[in-house]
C-alpha atoms as a PDB file:
ATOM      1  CA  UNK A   1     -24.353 -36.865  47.353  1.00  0.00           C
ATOM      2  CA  UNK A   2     -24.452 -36.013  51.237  1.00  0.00           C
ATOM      3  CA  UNK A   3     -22.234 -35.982  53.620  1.00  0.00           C
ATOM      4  CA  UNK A   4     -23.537 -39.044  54.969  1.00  0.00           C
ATOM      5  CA  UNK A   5     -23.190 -40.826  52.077  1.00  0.00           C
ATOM      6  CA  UNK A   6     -19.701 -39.697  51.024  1.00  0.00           C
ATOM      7  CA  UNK A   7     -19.042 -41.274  55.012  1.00  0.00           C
ATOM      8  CA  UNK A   8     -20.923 -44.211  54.107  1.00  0.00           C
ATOM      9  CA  UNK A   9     -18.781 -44.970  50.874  1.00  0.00           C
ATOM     10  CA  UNK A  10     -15.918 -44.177  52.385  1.00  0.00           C
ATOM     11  CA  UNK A  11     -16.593 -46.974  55.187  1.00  0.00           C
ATOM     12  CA  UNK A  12     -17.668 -49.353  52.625  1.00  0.00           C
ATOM     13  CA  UNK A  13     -14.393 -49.100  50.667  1.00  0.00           C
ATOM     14  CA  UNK A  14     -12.413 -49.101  53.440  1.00  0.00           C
ATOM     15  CA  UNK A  15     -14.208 -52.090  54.683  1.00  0.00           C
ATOM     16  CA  UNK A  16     -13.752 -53.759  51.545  1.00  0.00           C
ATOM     17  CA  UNK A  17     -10.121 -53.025  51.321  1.00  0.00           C
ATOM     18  CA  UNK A  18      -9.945 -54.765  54.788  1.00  0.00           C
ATOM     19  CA  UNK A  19     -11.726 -57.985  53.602  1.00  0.00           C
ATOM     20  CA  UNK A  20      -9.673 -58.424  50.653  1.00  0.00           C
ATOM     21  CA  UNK A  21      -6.437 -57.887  52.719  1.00  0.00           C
ATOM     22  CA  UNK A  22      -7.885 -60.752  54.853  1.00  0.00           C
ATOM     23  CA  UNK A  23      -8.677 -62.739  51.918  1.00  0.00           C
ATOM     24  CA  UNK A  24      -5.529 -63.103  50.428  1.00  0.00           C
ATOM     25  CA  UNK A  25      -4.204 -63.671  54.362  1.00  0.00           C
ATOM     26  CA  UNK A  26      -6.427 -66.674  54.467  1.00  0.00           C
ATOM     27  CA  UNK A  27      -5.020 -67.535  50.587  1.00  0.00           C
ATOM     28  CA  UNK A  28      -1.932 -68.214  52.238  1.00  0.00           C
ATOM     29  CA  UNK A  29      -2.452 -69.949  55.095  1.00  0.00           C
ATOM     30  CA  UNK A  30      -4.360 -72.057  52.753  1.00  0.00           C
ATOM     31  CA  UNK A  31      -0.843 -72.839  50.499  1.00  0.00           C
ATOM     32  CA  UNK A  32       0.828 -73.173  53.467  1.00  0.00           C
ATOM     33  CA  UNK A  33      -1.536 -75.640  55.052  1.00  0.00           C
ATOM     34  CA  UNK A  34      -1.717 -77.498  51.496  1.00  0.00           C
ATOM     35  CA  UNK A  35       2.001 -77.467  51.014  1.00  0.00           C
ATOM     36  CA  UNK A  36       2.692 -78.898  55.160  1.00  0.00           C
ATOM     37  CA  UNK A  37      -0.620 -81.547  54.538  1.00  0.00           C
ATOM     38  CA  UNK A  38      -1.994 -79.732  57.438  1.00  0.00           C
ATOM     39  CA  UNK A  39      -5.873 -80.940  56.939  1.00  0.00           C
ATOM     40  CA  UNK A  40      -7.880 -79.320  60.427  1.00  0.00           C
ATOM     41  CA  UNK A  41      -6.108 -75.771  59.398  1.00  0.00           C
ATOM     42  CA  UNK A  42      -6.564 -76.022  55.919  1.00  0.00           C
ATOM     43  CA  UNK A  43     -10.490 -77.114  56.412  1.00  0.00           C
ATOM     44  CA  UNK A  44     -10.516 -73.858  58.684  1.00  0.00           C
ATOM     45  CA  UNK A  45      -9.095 -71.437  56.332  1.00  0.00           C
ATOM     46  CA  UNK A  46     -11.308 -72.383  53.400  1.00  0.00           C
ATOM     47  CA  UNK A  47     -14.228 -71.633  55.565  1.00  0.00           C
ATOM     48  CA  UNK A  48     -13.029 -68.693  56.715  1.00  0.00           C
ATOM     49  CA  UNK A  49     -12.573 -67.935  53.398  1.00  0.00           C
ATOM     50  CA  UNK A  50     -15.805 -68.691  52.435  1.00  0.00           C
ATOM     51  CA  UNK A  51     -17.283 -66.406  55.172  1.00  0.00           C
ATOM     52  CA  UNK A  52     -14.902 -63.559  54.099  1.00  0.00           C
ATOM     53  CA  UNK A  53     -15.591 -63.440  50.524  1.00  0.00           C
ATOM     54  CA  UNK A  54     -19.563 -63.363  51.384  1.00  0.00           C
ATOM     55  CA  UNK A  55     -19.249 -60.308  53.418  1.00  0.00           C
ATOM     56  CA  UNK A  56     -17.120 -58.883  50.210  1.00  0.00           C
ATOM     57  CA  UNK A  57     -19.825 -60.225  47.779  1.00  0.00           C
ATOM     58  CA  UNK A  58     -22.751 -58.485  50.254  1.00  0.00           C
ATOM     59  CA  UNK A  59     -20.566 -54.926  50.470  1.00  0.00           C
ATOM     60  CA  UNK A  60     -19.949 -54.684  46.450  1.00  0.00           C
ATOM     61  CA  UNK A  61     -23.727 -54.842  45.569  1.00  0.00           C
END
């Protein structure tokens, strides 16, 4: 493996790291929005969400 690929790895995992931190942020804004009947925030977190765990799906293939 080259350098630049160790670097690229090492961005990847750190970006996906990142986007599950976020994710699980978004999870709770999500219970909290559920739990206050909230429906505007809650329909924003899910697609947030959404977006989120896309950009995690694209970086672990």
């Amino acid at each position: 493996m080259t350098y630049s690929q160790m670097w690229n790895n090492a961005g990847n995992e750190a970006e996906i790291l990142y986007l599950e931190e976020q994710i699980e942020a978004v999870k709770k804004e999500i219970k909290q929005a559920k739990a206050a009947e909230l429906q505007e925030i809650l329909e924003q977190a899910n697609r947030k969400l959404a977006e989120l765990e896309d950009k995690l799906d694209e970086l672990e293939e």
